[in-house]
N, C-alpha and C. Protein backbone atom coordinates (compact mmCIF):
# COMPACT_ATOMS: atom_id res chain seq x y z
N UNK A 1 -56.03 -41.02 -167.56
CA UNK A 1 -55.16 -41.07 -168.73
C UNK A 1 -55.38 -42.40 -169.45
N UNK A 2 -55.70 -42.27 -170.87
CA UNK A 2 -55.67 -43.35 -171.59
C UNK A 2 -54.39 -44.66 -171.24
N UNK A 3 -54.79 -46.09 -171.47
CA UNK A 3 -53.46 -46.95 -171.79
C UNK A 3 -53.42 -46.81 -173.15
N UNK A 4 -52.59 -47.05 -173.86
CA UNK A 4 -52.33 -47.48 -174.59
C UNK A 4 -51.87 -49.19 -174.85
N UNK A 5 -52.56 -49.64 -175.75
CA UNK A 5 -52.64 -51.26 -176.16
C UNK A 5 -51.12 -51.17 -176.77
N UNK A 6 -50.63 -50.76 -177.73
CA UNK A 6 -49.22 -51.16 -178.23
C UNK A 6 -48.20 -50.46 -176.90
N UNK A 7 -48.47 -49.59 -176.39
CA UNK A 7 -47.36 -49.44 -175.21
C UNK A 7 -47.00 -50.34 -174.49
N UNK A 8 -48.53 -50.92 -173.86
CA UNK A 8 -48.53 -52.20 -172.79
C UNK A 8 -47.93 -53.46 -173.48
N UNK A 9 -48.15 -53.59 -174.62
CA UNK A 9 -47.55 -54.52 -175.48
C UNK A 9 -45.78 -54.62 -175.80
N UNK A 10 -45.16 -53.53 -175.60
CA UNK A 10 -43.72 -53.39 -175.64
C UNK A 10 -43.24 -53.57 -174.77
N UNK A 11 -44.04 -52.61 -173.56
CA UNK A 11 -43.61 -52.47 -172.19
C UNK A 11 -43.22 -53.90 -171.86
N UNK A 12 -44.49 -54.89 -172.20
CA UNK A 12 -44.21 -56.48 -171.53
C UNK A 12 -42.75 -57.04 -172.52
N UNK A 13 -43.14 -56.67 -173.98
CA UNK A 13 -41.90 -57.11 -174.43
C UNK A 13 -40.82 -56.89 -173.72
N UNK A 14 -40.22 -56.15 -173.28
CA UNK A 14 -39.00 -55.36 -173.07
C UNK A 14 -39.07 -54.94 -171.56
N UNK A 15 -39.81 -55.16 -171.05
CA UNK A 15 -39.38 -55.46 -168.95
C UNK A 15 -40.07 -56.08 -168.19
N UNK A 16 -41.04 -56.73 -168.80
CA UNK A 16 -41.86 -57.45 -168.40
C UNK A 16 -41.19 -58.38 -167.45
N UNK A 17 -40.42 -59.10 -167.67
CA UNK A 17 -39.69 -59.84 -166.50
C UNK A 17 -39.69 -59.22 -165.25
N UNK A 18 -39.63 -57.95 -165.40
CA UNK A 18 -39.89 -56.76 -164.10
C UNK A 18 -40.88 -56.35 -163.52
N UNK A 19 -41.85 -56.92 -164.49
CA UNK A 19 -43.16 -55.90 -164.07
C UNK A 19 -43.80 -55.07 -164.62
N UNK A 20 -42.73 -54.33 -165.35
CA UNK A 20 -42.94 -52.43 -165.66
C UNK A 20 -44.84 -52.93 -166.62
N UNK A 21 -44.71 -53.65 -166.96
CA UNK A 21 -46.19 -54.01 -167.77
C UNK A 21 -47.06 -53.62 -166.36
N UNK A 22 -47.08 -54.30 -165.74
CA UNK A 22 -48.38 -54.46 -164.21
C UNK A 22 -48.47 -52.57 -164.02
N UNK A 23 -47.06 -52.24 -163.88
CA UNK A 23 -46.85 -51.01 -163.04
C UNK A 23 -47.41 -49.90 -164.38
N UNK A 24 -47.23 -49.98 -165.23
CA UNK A 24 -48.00 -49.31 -166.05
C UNK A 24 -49.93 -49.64 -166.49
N UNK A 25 -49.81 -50.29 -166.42
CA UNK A 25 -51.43 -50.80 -166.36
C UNK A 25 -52.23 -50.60 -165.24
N UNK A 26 -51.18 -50.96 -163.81
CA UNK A 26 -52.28 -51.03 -162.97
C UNK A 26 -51.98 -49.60 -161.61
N UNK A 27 -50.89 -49.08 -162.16
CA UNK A 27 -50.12 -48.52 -161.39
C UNK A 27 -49.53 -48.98 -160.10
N UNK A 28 -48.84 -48.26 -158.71
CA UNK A 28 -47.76 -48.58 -158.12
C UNK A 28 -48.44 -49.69 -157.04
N UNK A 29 -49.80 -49.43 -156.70
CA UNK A 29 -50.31 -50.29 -155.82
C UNK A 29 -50.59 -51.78 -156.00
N UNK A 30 -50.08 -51.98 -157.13
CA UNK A 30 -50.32 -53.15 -157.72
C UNK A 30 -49.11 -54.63 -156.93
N UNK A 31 -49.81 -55.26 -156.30
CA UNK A 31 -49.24 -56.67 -155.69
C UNK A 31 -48.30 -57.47 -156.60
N UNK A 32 -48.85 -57.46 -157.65
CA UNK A 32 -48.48 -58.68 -158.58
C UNK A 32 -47.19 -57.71 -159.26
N UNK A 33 -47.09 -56.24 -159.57
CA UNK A 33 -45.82 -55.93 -159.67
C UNK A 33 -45.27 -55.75 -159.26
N UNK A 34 -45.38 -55.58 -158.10
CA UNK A 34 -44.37 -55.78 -157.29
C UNK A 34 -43.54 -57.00 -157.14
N UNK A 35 -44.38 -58.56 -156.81
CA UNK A 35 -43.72 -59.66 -156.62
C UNK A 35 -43.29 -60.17 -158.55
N UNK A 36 -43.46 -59.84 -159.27
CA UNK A 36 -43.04 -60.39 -160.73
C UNK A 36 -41.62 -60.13 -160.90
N UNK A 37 -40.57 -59.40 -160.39
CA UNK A 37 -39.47 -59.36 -160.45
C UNK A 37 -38.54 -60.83 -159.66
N UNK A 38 -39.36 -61.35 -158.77
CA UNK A 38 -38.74 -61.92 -157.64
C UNK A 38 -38.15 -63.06 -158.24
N UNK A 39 -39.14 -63.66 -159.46
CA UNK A 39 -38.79 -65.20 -159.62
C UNK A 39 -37.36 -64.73 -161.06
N UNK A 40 -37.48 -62.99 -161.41
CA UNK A 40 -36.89 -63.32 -162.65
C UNK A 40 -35.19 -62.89 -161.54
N UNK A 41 -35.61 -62.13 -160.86
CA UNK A 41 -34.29 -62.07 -159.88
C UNK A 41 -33.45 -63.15 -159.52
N UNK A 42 -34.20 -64.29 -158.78
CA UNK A 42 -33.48 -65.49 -158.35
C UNK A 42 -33.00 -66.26 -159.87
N UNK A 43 -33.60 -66.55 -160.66
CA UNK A 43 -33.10 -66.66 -161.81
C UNK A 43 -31.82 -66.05 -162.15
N UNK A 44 -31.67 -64.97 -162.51
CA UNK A 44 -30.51 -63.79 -162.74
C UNK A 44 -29.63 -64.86 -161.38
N UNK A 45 -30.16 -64.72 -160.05
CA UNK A 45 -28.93 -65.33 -159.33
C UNK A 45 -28.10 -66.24 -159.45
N UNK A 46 -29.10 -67.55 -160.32
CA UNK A 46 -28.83 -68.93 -160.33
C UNK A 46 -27.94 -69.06 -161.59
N UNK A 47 -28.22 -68.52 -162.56
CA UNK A 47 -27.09 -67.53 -164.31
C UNK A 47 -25.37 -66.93 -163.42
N UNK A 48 -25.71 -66.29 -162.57
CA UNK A 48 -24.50 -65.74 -161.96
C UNK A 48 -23.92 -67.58 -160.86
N UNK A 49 -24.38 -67.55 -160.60
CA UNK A 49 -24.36 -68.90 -159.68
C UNK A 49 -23.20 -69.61 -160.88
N UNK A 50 -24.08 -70.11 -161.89
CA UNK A 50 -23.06 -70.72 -163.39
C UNK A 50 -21.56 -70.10 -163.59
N UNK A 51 -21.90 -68.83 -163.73
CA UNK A 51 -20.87 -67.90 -164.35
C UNK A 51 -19.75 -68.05 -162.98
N UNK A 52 -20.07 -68.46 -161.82
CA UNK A 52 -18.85 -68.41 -160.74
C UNK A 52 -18.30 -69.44 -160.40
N UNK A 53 -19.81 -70.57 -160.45
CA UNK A 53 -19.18 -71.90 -159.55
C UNK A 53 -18.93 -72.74 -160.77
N UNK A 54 -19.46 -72.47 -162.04
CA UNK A 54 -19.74 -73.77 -162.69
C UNK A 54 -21.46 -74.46 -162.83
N UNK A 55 -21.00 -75.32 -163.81
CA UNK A 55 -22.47 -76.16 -164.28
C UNK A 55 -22.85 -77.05 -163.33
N UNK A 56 -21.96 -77.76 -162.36
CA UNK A 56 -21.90 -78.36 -161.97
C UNK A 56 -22.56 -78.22 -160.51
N UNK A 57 -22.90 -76.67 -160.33
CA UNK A 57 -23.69 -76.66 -159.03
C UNK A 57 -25.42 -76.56 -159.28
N UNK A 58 -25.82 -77.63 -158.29
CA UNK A 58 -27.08 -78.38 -158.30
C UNK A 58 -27.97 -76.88 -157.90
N UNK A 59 -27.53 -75.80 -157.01
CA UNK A 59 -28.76 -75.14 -156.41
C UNK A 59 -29.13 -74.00 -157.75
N UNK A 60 -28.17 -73.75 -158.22
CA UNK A 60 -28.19 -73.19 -160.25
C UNK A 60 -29.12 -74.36 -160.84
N UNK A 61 -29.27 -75.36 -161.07
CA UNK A 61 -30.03 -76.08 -161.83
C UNK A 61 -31.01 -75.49 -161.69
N UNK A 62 -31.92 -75.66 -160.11
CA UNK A 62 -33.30 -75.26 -159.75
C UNK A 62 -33.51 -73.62 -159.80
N UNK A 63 -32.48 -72.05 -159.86
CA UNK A 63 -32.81 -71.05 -160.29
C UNK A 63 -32.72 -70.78 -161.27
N UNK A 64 -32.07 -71.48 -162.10
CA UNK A 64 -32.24 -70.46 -163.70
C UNK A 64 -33.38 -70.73 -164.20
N UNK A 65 -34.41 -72.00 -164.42
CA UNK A 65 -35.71 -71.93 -165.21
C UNK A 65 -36.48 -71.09 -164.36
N UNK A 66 -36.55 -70.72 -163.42
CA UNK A 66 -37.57 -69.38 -162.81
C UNK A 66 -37.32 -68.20 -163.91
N UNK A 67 -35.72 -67.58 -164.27
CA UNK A 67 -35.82 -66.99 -165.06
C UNK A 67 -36.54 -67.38 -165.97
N UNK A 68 -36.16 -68.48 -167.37
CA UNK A 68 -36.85 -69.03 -167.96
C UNK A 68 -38.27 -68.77 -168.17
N UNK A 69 -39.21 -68.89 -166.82
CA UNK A 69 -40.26 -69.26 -166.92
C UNK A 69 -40.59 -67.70 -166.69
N UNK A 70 -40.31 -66.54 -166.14
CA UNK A 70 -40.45 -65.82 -165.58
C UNK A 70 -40.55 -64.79 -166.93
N UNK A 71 -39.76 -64.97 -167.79
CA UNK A 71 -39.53 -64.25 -169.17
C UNK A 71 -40.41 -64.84 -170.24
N UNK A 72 -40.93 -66.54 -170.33
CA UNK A 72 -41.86 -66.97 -170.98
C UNK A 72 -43.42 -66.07 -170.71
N UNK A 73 -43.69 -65.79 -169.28
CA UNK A 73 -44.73 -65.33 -168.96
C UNK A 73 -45.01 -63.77 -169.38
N UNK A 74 -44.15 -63.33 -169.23
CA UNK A 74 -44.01 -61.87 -169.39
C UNK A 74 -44.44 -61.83 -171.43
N UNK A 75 -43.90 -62.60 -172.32
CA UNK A 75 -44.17 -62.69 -173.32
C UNK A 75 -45.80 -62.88 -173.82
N UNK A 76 -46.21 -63.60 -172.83
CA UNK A 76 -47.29 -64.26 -173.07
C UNK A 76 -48.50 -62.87 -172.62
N UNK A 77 -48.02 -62.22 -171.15
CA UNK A 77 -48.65 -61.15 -171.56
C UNK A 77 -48.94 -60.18 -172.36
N UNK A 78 -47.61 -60.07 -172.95
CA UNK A 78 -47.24 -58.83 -174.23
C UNK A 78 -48.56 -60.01 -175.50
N UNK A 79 -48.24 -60.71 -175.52
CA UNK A 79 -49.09 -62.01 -176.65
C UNK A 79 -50.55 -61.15 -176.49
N UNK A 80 -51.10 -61.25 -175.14
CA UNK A 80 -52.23 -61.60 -174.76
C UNK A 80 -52.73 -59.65 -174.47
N UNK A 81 -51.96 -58.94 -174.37
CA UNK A 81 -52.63 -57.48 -174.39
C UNK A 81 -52.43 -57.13 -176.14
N UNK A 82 -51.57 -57.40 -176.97
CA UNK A 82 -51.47 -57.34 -178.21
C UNK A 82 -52.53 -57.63 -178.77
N UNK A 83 -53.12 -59.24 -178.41
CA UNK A 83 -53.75 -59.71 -179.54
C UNK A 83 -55.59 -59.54 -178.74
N UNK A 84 -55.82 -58.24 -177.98
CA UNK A 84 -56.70 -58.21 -177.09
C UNK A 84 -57.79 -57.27 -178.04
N UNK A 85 -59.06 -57.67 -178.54
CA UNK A 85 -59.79 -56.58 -179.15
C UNK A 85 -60.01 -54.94 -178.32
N UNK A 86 -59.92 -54.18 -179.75
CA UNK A 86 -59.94 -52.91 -178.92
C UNK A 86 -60.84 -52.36 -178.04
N UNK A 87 -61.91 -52.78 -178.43
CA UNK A 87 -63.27 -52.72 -177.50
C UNK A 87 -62.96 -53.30 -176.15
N UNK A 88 -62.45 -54.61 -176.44
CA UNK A 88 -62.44 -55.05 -174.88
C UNK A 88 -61.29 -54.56 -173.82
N UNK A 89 -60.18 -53.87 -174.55
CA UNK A 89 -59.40 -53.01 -174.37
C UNK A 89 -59.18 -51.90 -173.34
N UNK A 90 -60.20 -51.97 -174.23
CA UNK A 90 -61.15 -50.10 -173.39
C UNK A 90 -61.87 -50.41 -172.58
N UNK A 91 -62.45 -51.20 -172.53
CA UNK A 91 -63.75 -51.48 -171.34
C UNK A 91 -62.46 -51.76 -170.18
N UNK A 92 -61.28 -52.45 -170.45
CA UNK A 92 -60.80 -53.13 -168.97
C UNK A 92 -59.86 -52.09 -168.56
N UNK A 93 -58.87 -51.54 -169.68
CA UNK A 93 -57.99 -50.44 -169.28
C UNK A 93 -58.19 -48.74 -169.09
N UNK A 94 -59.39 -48.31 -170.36
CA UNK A 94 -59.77 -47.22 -170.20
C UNK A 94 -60.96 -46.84 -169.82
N UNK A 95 -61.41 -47.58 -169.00
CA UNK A 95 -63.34 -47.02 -168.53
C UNK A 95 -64.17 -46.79 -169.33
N UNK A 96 -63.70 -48.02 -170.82
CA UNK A 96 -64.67 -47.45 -172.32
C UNK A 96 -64.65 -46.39 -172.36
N UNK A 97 -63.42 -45.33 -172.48
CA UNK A 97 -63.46 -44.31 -173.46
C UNK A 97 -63.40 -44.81 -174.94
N UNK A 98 -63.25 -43.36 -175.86
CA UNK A 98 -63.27 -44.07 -177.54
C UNK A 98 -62.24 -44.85 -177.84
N UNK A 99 -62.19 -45.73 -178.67
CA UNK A 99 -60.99 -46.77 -178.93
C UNK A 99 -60.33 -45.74 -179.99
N UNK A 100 -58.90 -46.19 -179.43
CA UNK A 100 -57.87 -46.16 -181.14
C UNK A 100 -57.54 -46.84 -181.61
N UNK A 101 -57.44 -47.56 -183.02
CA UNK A 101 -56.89 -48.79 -183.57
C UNK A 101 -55.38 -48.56 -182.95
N UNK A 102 -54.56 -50.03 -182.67
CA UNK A 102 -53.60 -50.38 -182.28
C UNK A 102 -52.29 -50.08 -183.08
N UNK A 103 -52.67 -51.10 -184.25
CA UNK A 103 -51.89 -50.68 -185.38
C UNK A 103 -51.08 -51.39 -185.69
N UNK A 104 -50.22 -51.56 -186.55
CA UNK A 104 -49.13 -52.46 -186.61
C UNK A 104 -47.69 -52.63 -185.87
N UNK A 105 -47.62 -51.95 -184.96
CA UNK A 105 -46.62 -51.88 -183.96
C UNK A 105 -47.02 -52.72 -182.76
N UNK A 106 -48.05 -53.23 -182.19
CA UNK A 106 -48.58 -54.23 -181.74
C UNK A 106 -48.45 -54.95 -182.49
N UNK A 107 -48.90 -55.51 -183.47
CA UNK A 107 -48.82 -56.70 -184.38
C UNK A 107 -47.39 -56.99 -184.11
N UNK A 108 -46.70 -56.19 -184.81
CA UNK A 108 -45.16 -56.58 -184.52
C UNK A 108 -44.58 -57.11 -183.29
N UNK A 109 -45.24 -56.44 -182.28
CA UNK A 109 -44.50 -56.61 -180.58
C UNK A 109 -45.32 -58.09 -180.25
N UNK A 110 -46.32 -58.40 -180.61
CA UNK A 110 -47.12 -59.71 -180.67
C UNK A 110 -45.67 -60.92 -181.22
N UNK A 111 -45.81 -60.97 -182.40
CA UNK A 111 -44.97 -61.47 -183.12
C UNK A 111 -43.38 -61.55 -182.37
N UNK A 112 -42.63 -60.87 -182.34
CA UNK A 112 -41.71 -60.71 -181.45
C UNK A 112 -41.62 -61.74 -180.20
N UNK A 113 -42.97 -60.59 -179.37
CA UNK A 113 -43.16 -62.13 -178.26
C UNK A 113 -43.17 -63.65 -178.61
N UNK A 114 -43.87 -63.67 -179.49
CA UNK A 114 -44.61 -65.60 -179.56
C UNK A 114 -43.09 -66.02 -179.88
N UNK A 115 -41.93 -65.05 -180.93
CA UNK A 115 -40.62 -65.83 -181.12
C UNK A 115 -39.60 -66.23 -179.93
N UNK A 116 -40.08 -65.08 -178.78
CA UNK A 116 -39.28 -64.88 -178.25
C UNK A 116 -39.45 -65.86 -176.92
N UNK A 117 -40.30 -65.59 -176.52
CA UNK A 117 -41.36 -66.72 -175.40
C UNK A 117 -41.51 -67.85 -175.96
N UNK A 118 -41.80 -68.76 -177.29
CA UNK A 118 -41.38 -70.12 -177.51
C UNK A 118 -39.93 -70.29 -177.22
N UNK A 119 -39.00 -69.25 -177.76
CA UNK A 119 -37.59 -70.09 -177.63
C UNK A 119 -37.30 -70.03 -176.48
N UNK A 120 -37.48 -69.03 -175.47
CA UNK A 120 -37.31 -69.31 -174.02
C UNK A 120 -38.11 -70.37 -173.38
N UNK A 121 -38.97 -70.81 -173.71
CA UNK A 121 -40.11 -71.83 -172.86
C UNK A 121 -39.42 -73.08 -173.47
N UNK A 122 -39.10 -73.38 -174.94
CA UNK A 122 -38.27 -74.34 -174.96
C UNK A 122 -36.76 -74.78 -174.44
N UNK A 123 -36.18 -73.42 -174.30
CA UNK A 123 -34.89 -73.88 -173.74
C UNK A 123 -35.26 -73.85 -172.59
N UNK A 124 -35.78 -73.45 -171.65
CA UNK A 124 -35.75 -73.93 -170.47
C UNK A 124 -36.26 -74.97 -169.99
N UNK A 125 -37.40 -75.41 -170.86
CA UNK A 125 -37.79 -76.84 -170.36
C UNK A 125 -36.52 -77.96 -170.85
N UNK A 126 -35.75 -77.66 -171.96
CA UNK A 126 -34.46 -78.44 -172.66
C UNK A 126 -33.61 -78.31 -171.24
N UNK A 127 -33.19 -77.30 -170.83
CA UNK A 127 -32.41 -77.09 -169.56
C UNK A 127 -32.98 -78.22 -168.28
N UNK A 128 -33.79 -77.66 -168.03
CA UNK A 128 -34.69 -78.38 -167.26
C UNK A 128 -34.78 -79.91 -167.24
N UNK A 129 -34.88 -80.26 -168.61
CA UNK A 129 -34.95 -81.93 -168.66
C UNK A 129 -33.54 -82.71 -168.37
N UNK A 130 -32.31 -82.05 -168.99
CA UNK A 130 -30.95 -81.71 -169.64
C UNK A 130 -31.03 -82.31 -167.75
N UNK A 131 -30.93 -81.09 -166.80
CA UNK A 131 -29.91 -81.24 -165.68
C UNK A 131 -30.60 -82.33 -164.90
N UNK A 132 -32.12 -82.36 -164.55
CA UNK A 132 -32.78 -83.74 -164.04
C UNK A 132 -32.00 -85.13 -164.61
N UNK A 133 -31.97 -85.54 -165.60
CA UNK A 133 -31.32 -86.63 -166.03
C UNK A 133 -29.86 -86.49 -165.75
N UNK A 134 -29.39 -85.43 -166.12
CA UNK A 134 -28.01 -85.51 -165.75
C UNK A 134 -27.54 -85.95 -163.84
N UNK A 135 -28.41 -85.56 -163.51
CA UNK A 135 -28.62 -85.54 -161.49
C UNK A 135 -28.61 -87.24 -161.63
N UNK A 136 -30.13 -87.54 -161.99
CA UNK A 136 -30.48 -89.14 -161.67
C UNK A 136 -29.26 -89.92 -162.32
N UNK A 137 -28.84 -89.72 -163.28
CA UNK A 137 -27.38 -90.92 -163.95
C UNK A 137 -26.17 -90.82 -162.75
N UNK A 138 -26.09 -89.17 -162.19
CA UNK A 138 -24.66 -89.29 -160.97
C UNK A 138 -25.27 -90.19 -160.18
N UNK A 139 -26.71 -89.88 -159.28
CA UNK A 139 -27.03 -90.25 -158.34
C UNK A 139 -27.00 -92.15 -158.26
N UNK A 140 -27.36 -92.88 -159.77
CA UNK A 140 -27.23 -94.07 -160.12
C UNK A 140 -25.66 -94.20 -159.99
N UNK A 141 -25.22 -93.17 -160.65
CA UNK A 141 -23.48 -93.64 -160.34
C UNK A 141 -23.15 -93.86 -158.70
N UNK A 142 -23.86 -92.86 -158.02
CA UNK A 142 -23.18 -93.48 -156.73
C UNK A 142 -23.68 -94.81 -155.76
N UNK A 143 -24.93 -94.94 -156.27
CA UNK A 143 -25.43 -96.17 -155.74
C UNK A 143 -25.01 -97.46 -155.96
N UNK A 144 -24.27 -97.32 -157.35
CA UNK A 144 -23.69 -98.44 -158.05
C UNK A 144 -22.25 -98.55 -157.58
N UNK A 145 -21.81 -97.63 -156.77
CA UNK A 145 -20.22 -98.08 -156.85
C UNK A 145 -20.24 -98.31 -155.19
């Protein structure tokens, strides 16, 4: 069965944090979709972690940018099967059968990603920088008193 280039391209938009991209491309035997949920899971934990204990717990600092990073990547695939020539397309997904142009629904899901995967890759590195400094100033606070 053919892939389709704009499918794989949504798919990553829209569950890629999960996988469903790998599991459609490579089907169920696939390693890497299997483990691609894991880092966006503990993430999801470390978000709930916030929502119960507060900002203020340190082991939430270190899971939420897995989400973060976990949803940046997934974009970057949707980026990177989007903006993939159709020829080379076919040679990797369909055994060089005939190509179909993609079309502008890829273009779009491209686009989408790069908005969507910069603002996540920046807030989480903002997060990221945000709670490190915030750690080292307590940790100076307690050395100092």
């Amino acid at each position: 069965m053919a892939k389709s280039k704009t499918l794989a391209t949504w798919i990553a938009l829209v569950g890629g944090s999960l996988g469903l991209h790998r599991f459609y491309l490579h089907g169920p035997r696939d390693v890497w979709a299997w483990l691609w949920p894991v880092p966006t899971l503990i993430g999801a934990y470390g978000v709930l972690r916030v929502i119960r204990i507060g900002q203020d717990d340190p082991l939430s600092w270190a899971l939420i940018p897995l989400l973060g990073i976990a949803i940046a990547a997934a974009m970057l695939a949707a980026i990177v099967y989007g903006l993939m020539p159709d020829e080379k397309w076919s040679l990797r997904f369909n055994r060089g059968e005939p190509v179909t142009p993609a079309g502008w629904a890829a273009v779009i899901g491209v686009v989408i990603a790069l908005l969507l995967g910069a603002t996540v890759l920046m807030a989480t590195i903002a997060f990221g920088g945000q709670r490190y400094f915030e750690y080292q100033v307590e940790e100076a606070r307690k050395i100092s008193q």
